[in-house]
PDB file of N, CA and C in Angstrom:
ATOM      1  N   UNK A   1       2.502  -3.026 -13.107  1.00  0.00           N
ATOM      2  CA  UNK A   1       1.602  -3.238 -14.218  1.00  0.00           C
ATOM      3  C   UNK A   1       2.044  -2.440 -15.428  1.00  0.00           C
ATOM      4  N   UNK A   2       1.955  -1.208 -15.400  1.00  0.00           N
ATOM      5  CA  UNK A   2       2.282  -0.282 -16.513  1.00  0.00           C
ATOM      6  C   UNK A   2       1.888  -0.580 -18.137  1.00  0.00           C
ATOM      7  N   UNK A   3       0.650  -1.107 -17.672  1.00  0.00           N
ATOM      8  CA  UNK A   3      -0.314  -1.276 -19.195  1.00  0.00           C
ATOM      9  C   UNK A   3      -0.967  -0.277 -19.544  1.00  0.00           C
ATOM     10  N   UNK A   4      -1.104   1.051 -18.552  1.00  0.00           N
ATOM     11  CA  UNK A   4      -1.859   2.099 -18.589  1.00  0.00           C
ATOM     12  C   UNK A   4      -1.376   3.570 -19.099  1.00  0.00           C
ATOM     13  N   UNK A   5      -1.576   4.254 -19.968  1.00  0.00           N
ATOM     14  CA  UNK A   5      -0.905   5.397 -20.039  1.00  0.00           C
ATOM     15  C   UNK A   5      -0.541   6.201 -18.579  1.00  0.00           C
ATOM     16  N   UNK A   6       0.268   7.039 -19.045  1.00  0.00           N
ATOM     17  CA  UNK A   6      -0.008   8.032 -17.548  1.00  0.00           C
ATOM     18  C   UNK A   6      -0.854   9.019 -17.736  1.00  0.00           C
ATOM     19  N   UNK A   7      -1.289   9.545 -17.076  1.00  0.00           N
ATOM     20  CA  UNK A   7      -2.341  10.462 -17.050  1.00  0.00           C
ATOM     21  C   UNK A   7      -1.884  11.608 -17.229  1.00  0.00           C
ATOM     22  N   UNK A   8      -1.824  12.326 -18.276  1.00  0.00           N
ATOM     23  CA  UNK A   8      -0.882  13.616 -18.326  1.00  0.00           C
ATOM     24  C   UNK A   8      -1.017  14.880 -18.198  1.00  0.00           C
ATOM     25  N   UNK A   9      -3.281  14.950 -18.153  1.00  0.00           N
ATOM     26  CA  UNK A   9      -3.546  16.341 -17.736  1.00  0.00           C
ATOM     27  C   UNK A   9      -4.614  16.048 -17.333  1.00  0.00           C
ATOM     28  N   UNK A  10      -4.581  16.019 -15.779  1.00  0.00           N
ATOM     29  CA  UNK A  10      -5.890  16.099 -14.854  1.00  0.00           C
ATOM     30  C   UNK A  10      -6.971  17.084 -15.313  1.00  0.00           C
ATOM     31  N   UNK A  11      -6.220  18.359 -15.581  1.00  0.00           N
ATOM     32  CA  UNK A  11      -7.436  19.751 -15.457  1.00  0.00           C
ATOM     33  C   UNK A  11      -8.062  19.392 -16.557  1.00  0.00           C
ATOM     34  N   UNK A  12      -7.829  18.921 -17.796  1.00  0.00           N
ATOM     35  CA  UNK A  12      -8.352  18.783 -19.463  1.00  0.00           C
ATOM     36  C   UNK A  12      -9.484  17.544 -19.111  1.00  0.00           C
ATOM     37  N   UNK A  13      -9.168  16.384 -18.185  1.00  0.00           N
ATOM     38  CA  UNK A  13     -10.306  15.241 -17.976  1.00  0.00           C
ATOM     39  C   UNK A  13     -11.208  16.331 -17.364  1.00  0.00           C
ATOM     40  N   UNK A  14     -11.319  16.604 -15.985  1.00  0.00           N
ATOM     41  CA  UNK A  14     -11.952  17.688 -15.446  1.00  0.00           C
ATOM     42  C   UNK A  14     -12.956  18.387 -16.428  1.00  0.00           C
ATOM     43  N   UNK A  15     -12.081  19.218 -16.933  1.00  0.00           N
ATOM     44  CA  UNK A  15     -12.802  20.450 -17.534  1.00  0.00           C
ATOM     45  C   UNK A  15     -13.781  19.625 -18.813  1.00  0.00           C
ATOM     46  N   UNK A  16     -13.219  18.904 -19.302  1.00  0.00           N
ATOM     47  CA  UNK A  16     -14.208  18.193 -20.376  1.00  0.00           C
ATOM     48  C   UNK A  16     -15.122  17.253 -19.760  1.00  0.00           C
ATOM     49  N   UNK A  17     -15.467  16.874 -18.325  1.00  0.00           N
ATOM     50  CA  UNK A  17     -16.261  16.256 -17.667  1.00  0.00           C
ATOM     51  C   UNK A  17     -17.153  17.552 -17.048  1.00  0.00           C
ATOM     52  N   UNK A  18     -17.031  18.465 -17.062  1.00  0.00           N
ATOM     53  CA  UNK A  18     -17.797  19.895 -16.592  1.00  0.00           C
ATOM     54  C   UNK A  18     -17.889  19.539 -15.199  1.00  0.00           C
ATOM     55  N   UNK A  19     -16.737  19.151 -14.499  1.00  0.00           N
ATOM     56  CA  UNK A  19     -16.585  18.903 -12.895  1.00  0.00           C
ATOM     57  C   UNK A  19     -15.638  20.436 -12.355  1.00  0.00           C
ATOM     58  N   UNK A  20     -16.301  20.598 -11.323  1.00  0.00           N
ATOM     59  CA  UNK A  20     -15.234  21.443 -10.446  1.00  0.00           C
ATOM     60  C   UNK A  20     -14.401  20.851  -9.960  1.00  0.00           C
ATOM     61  N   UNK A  21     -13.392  21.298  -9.055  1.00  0.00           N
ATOM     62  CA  UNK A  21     -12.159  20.645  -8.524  1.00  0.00           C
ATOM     63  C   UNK A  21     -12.513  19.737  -7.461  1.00  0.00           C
ATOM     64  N   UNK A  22     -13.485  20.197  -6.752  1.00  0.00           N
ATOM     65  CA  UNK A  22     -14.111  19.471  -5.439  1.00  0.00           C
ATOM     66  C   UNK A  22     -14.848  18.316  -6.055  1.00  0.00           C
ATOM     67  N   UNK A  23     -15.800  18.704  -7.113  1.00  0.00           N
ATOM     68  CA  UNK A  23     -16.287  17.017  -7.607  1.00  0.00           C
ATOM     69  C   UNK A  23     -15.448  16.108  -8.215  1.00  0.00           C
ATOM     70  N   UNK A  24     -14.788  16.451  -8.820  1.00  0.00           N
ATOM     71  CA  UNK A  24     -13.927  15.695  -9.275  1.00  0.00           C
ATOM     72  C   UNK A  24     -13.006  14.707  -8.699  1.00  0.00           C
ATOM     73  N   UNK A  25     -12.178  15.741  -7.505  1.00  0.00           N
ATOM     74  CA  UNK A  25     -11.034  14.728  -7.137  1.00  0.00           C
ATOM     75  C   UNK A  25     -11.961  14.149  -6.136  1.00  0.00           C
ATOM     76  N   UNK A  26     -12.882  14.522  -5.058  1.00  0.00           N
ATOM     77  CA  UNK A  26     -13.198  14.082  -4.147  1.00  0.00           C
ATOM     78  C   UNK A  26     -13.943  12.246  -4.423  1.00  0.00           C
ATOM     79  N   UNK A  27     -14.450  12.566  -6.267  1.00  0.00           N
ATOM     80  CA  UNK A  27     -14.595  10.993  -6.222  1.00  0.00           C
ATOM     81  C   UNK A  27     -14.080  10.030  -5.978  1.00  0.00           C
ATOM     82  N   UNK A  28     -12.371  10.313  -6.304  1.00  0.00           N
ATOM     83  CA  UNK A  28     -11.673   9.344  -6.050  1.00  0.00           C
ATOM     84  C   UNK A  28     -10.549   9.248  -4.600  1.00  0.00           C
ATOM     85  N   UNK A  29     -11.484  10.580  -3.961  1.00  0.00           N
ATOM     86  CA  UNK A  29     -10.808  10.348  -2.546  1.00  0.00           C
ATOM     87  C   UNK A  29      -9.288  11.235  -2.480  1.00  0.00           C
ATOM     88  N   UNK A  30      -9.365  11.915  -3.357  1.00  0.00           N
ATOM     89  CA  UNK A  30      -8.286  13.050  -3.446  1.00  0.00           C
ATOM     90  C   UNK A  30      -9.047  14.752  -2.681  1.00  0.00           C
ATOM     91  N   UNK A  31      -8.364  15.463  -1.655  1.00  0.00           N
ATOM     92  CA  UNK A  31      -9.146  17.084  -1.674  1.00  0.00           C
ATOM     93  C   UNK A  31      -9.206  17.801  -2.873  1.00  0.00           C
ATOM     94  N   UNK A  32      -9.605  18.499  -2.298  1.00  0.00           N
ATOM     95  CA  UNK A  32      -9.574  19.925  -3.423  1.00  0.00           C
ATOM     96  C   UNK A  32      -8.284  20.305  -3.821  1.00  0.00           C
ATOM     97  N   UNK A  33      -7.789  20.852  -2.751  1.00  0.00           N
ATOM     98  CA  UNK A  33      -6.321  21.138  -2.314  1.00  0.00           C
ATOM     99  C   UNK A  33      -5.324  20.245  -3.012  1.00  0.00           C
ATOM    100  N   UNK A  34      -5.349  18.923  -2.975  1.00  0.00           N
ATOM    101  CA  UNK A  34      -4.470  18.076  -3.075  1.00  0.00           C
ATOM    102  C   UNK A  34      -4.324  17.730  -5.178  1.00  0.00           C
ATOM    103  N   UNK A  35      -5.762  18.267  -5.303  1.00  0.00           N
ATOM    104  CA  UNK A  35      -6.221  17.618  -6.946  1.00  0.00           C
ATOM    105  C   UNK A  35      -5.454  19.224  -7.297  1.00  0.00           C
ATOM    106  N   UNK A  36      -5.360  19.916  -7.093  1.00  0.00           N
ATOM    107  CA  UNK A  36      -5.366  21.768  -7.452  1.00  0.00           C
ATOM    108  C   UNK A  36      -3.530  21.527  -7.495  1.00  0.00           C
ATOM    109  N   UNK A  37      -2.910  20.393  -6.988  1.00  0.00           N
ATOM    110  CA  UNK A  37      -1.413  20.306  -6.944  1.00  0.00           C
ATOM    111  C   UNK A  37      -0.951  19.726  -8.045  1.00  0.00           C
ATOM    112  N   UNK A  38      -2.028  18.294  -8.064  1.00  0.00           N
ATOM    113  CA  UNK A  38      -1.813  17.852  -9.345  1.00  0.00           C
ATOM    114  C   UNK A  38      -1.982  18.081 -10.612  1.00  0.00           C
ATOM    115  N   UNK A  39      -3.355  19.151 -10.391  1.00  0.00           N
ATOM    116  CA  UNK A  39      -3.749  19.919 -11.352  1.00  0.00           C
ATOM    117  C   UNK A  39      -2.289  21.318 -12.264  1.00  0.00           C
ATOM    118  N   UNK A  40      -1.856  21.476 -11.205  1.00  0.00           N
ATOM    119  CA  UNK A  40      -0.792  22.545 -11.428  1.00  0.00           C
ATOM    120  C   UNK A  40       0.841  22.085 -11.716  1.00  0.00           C
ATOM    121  N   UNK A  41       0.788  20.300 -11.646  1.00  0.00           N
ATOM    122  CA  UNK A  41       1.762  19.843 -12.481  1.00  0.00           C
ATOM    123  C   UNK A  41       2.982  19.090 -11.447  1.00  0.00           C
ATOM    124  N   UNK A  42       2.490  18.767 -10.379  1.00  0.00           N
ATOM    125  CA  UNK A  42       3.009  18.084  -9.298  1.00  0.00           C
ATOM    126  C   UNK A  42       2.743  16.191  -9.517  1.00  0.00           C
ATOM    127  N   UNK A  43       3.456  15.819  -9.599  1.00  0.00           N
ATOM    128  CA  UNK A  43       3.352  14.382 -10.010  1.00  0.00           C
ATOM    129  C   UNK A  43       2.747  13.627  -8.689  1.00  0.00           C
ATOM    130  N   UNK A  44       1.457  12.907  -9.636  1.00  0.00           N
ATOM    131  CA  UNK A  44       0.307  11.380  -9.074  1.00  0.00           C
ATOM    132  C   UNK A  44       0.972  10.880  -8.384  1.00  0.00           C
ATOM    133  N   UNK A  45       0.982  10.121  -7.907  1.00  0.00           N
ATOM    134  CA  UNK A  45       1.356   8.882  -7.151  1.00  0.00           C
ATOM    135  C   UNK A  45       0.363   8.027  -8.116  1.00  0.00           C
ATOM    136  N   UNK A  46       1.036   6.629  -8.452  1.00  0.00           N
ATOM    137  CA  UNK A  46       0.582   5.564  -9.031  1.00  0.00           C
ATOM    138  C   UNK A  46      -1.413   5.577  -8.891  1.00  0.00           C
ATOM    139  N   UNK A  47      -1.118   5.380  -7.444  1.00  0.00           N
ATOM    140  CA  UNK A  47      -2.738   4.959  -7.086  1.00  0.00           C
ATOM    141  C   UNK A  47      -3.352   5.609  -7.255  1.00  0.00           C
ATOM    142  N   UNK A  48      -3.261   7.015  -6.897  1.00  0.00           N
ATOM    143  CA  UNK A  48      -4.109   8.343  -7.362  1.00  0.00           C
ATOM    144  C   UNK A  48      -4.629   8.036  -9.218  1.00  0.00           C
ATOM    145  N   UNK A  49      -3.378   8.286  -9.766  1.00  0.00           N
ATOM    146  CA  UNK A  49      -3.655   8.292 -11.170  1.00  0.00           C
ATOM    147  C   UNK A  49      -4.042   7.107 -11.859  1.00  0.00           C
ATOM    148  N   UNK A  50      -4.417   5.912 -11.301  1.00  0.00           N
ATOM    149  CA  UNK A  50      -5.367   4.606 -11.500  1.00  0.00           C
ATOM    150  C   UNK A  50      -6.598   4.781 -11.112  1.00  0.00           C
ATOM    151  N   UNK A  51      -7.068   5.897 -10.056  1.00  0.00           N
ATOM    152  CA  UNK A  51      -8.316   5.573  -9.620  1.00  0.00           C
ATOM    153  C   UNK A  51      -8.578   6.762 -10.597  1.00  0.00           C
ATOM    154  N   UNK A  52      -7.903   8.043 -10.627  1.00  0.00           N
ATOM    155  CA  UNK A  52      -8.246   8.725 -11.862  1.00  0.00           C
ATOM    156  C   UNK A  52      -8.812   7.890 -12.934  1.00  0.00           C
ATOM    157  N   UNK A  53      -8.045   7.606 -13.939  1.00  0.00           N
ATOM    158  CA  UNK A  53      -8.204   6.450 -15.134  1.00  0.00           C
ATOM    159  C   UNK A  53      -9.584   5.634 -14.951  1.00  0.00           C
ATOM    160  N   UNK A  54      -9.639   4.928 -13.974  1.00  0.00           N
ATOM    161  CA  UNK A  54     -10.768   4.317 -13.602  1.00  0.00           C
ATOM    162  C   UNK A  54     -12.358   4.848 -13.632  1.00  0.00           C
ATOM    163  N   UNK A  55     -11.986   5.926 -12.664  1.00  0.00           N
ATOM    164  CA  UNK A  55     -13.617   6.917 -12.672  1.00  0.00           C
ATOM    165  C   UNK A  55     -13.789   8.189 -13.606  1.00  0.00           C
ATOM    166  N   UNK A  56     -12.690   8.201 -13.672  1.00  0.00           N
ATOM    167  CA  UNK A  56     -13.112   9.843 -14.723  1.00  0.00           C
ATOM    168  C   UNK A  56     -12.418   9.307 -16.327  1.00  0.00           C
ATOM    169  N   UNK A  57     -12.104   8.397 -16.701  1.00  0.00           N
ATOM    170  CA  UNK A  57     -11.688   7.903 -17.904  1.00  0.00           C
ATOM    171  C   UNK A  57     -12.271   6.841 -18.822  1.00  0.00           C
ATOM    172  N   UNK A  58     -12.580   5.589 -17.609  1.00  0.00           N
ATOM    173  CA  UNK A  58     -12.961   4.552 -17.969  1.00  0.00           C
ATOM    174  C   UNK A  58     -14.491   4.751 -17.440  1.00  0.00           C
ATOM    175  N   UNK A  59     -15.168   5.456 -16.231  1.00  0.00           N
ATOM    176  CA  UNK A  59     -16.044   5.786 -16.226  1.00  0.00           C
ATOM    177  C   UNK A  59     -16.845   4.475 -15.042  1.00  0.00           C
ATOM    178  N   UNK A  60     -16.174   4.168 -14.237  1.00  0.00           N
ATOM    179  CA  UNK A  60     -16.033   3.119 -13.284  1.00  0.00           C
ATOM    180  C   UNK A  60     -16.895   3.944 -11.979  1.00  0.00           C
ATOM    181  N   UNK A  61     -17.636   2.821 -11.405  1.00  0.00           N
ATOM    182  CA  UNK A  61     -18.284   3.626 -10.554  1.00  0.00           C
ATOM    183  C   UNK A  61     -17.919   2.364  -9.180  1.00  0.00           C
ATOM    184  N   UNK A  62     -16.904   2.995  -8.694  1.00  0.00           N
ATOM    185  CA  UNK A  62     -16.081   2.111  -7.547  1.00  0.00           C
ATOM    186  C   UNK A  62     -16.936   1.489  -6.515  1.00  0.00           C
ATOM    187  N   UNK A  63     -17.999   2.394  -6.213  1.00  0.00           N
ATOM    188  CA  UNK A  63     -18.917   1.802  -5.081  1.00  0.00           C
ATOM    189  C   UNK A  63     -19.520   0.551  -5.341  1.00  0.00           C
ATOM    190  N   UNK A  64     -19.563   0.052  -6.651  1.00  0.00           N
ATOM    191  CA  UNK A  64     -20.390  -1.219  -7.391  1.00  0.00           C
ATOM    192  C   UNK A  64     -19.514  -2.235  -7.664  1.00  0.00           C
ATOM    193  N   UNK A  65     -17.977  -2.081  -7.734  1.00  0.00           N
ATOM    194  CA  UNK A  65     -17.225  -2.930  -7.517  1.00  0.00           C
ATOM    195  C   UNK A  65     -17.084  -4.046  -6.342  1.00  0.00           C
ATOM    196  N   UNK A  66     -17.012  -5.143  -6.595  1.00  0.00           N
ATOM    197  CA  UNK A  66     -16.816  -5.682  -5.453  1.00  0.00           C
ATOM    198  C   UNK A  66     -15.895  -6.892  -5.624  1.00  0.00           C
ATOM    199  N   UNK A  67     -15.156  -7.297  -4.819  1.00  0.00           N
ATOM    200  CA  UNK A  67     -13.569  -8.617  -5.186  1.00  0.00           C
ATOM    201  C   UNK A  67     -14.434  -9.514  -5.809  1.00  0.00           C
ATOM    202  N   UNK A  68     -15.333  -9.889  -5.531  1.00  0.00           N
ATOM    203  CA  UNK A  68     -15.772 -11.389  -6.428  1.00  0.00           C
ATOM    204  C   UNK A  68     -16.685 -10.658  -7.818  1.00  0.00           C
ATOM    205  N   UNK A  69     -16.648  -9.836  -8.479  1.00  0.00           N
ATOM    206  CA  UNK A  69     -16.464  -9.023  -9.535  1.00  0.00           C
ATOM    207  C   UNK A  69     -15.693  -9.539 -10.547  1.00  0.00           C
ATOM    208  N   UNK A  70     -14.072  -8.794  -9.250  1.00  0.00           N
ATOM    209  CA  UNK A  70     -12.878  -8.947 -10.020  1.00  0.00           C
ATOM    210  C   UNK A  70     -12.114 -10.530 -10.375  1.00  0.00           C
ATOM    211  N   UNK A  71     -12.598 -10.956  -9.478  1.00  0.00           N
ATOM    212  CA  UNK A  71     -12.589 -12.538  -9.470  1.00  0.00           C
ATOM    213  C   UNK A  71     -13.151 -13.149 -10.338  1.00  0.00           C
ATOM    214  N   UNK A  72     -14.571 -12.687 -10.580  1.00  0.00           N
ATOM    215  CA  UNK A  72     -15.258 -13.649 -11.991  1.00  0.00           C
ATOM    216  C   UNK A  72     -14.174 -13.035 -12.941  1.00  0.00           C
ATOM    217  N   UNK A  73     -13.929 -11.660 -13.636  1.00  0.00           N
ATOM    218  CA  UNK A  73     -13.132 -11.971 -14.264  1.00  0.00           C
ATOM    219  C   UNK A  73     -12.276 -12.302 -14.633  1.00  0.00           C
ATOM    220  N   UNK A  74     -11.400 -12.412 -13.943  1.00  0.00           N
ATOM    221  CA  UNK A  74     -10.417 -13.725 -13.286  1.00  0.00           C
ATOM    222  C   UNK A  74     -10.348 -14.672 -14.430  1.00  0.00           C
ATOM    223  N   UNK A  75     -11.456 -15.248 -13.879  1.00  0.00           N
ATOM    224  CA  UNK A  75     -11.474 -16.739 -13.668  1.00  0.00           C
ATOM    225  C   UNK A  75     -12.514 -16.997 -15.384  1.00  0.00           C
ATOM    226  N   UNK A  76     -13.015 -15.880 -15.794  1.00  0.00           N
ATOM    227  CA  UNK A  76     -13.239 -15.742 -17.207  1.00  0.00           C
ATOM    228  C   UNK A  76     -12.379 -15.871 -18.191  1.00  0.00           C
ATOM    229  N   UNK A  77     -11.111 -14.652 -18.164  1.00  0.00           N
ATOM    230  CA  UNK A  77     -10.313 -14.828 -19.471  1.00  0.00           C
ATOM    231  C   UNK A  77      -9.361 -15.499 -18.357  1.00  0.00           C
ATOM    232  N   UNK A  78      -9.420 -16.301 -17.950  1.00  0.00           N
ATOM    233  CA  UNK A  78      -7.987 -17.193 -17.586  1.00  0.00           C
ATOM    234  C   UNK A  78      -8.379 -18.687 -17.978  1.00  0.00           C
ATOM    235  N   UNK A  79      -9.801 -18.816 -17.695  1.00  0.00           N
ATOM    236  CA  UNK A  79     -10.632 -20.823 -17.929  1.00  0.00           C
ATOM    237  C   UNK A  79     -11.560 -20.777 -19.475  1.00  0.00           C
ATOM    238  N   UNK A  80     -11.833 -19.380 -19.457  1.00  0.00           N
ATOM    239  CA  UNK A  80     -12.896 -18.837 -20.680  1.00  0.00           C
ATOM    240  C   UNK A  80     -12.811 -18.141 -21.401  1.00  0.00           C
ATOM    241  N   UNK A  81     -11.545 -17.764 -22.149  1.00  0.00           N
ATOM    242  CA  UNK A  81     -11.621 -17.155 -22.670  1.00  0.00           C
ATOM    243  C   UNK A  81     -12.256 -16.515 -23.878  1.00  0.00           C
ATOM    244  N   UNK A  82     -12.547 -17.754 -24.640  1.00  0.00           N
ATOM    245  CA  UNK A  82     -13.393 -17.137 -25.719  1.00  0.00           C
ATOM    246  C   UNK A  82     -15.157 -16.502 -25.505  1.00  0.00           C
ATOM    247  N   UNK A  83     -15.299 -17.075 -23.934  1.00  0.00           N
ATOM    248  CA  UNK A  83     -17.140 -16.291 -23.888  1.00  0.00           C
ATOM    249  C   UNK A  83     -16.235 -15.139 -23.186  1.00  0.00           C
ATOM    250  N   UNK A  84     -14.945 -14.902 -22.340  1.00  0.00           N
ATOM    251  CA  UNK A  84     -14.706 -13.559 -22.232  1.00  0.00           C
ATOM    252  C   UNK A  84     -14.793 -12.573 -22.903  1.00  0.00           C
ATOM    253  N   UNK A  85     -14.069 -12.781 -24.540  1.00  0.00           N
ATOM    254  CA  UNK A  85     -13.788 -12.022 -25.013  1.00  0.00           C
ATOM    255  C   UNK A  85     -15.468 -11.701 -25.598  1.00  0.00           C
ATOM    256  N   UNK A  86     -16.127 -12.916 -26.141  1.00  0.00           N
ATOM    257  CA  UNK A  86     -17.180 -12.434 -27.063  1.00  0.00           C
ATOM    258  C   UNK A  86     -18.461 -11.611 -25.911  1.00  0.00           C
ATOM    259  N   UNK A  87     -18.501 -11.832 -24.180  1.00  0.00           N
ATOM    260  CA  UNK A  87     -19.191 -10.973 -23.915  1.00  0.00           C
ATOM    261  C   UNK A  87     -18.501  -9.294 -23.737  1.00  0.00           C
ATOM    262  N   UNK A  88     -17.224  -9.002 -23.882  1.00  0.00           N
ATOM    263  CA  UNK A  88     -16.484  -7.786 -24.154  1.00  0.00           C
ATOM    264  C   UNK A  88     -16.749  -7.149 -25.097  1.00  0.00           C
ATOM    265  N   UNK A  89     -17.058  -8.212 -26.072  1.00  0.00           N
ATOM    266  CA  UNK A  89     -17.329  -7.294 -27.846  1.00  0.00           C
ATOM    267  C   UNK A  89     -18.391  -7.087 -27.083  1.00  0.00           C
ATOM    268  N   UNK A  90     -19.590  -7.722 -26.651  1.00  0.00           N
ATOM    269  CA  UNK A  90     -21.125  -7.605 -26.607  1.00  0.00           C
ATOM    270  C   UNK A  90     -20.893  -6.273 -26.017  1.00  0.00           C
ATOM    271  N   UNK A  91     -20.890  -6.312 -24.785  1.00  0.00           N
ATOM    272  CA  UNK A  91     -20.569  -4.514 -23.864  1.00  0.00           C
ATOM    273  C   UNK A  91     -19.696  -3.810 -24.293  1.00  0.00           C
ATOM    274  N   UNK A  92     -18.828  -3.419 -25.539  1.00  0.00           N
ATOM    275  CA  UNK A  92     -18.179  -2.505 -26.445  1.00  0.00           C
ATOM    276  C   UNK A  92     -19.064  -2.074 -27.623  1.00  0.00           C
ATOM    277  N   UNK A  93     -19.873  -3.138 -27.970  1.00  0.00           N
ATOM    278  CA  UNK A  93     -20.757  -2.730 -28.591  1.00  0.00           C
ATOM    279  C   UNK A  93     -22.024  -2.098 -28.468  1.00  0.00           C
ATOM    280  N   UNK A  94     -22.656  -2.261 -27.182  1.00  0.00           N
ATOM    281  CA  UNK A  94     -23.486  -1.603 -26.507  1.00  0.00           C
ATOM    282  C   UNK A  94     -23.223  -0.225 -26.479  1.00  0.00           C
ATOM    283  N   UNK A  95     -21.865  -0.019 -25.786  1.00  0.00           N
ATOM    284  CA  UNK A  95     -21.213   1.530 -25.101  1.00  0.00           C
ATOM    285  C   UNK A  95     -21.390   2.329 -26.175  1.00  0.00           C
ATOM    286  N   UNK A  96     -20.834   1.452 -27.629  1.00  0.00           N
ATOM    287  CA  UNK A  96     -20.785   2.518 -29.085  1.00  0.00           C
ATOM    288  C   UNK A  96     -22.087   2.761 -29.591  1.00  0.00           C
ATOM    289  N   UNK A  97     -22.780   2.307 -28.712  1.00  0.00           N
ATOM    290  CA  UNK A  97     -24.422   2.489 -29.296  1.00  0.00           C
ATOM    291  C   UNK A  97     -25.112   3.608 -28.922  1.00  0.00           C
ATOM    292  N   UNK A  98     -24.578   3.896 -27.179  1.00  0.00           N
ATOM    293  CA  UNK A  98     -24.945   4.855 -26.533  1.00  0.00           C
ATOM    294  C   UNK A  98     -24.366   5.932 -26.698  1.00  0.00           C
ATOM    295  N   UNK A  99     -22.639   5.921 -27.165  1.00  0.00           N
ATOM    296  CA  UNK A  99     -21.866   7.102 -27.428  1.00  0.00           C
ATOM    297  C   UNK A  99     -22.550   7.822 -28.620  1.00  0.00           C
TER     298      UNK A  99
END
C-alpha cells in the first residue's frame, strides 16, 4: 500500500494522547515491553505501525469494525462515488465541528 506516512515517533502520539505505555500499546495489541522498544527507536513492523495510525492517529475504535463495514465501502467509492465522497465531506465536516 504505502499511502500512509510512517510513523516516526510513537512516544510524541503517546505523550500527546496523555496515555501510559501500557494503555497505549496494549490497544493495539502490542506489551508494554514491546511498545518501550519501539518507543526507544527499534523499527514497527508494517502491521504494528497501521494499527498504530489507525487507533491512536485516525482515532479508530477496532472493536466496531466489522468486514461488511469495509465492504460497504468498497462497494461505495468503487459503484458510488459521488454519494461517497459527498457523505466524507458530511463526516469531515462534523469532526471539524467537534475539534
Amino acid at each position: 500500500m504505502g499511502v500512509f506516512p510512517k510513523i516516526a515517533n510513537p512516544r510524541e502520539i503517546r505523550a500527546k494522547l496523555g496515555l501510559n505505555q501500557e494503555e497505549f500499546w496494549t490497544a493495539i495489541g502490542v506489551t508494554q515491553s514491546g511498545g518501550s522498544r519501539y518507543e526507544a527507536g527499534r523499527e514497527m513492523p508494517k502491521p504494528v505501525s497501521e494499527l498504530l495510525r489507525l487507533v491512536h492517529v485516525e482515532g479508530v475504535d477496532l472493536t466496531s469494525v466489522k468486514r461488511e463495514d469495509i465492504q460497504i465501502i468498497e462497494f461505495l467509492k468503487k459503484d458510488h462515488p459521488q454519494l461517497y465522497e459527498k457523505l466524507r465531506e458530511t463526516v469531515q465536516g462534523r469532526r471539524s465541528e467537534i475539534v
